[in-house]
Protein backbone atom coordinates (compact mmCIF):
# COMPACT_ATOMS: atom_id res chain seq x y z
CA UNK A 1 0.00 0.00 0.00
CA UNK A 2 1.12 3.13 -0.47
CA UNK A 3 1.60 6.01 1.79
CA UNK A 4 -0.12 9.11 1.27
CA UNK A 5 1.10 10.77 4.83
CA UNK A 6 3.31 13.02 3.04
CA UNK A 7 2.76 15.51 -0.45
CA UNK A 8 6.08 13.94 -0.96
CA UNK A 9 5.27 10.57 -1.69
CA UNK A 10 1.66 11.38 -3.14
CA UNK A 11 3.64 13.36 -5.86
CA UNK A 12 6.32 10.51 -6.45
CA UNK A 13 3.41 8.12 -6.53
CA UNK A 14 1.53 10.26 -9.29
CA UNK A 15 4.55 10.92 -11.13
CA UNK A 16 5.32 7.01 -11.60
CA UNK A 17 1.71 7.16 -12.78
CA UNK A 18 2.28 8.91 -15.57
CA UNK A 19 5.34 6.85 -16.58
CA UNK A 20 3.12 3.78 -16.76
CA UNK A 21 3.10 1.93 -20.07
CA UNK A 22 0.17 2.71 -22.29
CA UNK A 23 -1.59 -0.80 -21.53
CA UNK A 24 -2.65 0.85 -18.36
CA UNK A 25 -5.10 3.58 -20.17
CA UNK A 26 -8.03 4.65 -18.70
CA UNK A 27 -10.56 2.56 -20.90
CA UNK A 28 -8.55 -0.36 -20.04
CA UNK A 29 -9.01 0.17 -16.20
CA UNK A 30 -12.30 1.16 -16.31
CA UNK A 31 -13.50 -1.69 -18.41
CA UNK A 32 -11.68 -3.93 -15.25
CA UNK A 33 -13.48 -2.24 -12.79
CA UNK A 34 -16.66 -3.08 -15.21
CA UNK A 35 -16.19 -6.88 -15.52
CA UNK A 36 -15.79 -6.61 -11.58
CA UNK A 37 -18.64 -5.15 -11.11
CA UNK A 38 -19.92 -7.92 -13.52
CA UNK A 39 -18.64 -10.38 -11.40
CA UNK A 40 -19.72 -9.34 -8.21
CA UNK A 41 -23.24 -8.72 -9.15
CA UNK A 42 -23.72 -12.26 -10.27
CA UNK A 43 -21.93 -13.81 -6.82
CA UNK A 44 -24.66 -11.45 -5.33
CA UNK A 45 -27.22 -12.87 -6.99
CA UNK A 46 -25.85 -16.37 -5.98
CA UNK A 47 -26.31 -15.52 -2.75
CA UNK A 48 -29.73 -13.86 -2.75
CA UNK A 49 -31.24 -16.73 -4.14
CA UNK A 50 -30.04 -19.13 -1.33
CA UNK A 51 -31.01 -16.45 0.99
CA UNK A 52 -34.52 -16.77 -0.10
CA UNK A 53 -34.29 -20.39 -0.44
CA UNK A 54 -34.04 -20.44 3.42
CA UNK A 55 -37.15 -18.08 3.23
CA UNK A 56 -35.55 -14.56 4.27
CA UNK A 57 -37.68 -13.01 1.02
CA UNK A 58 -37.87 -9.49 2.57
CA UNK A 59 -34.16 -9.66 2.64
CA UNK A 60 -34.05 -11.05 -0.80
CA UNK A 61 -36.31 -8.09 -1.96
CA UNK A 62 -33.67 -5.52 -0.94
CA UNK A 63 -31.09 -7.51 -2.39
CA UNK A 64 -32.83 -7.45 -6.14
CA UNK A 65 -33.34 -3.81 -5.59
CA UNK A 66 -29.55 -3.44 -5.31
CA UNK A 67 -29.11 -5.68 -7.90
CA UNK A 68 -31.37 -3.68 -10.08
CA UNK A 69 -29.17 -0.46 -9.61
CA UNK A 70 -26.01 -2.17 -10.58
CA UNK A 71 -27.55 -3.42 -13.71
CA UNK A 72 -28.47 -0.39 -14.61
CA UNK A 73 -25.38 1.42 -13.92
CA UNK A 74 -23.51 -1.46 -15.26
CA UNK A 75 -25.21 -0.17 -19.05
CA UNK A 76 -24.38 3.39 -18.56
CA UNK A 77 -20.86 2.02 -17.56
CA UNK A 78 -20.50 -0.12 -20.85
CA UNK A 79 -21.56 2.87 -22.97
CA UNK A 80 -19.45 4.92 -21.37
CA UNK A 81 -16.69 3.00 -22.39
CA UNK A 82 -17.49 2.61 -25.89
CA UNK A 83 -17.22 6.31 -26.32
CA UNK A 84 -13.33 6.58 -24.73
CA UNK A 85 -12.90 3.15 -27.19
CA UNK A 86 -14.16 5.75 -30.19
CA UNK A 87 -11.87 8.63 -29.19
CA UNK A 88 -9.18 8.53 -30.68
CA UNK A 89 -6.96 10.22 -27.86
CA UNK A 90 -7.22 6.85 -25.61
CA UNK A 91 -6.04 4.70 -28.42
């Protein structure tokens, strides 16, 4: 982990940032964070349903709610992406 006690080391840390190699651009990191998000809604969902299997449905209910949300998001999240993909400055 890296410490961020000091403006010293926040700048050093930033600095080796920007020397990273272009595979780390942000449409590649994003689109991680993306199939994450992919992956834990579906472990959620995994969950939820042996949640309600042992009859805790009012539980279950808030769960899909969630679940809903990060669906949705998940879509604006993919399009989002698509239009850094099209520009050609992230290429």
């Amino acid at each position: 982990m890296v410490d961020f006690s000091s403006s010293a080391n926040l700048m050093t840390y930033s600095k080796g940032i920007d020397a990273m190699p272009n595979q780390y651009v942000l449409p590649d990191m994003l689109e991680k964070i993306y199939e994450n998000q992919l992956a834990l809604e579906a472990a959620l969902m995994e969950l939820t349903l042996e949640v309600e299997r042992q009859g805790a449905g009012v539980a279950g209910e808030n769960v899909r709610g969630a679940l809903h949300t990060i669906g949705e998001n998940a879509g604006h999240i993919k399009q989002s992406l698509a239009k850094l993909r099209a520009d050609s400055s992230y290429k």
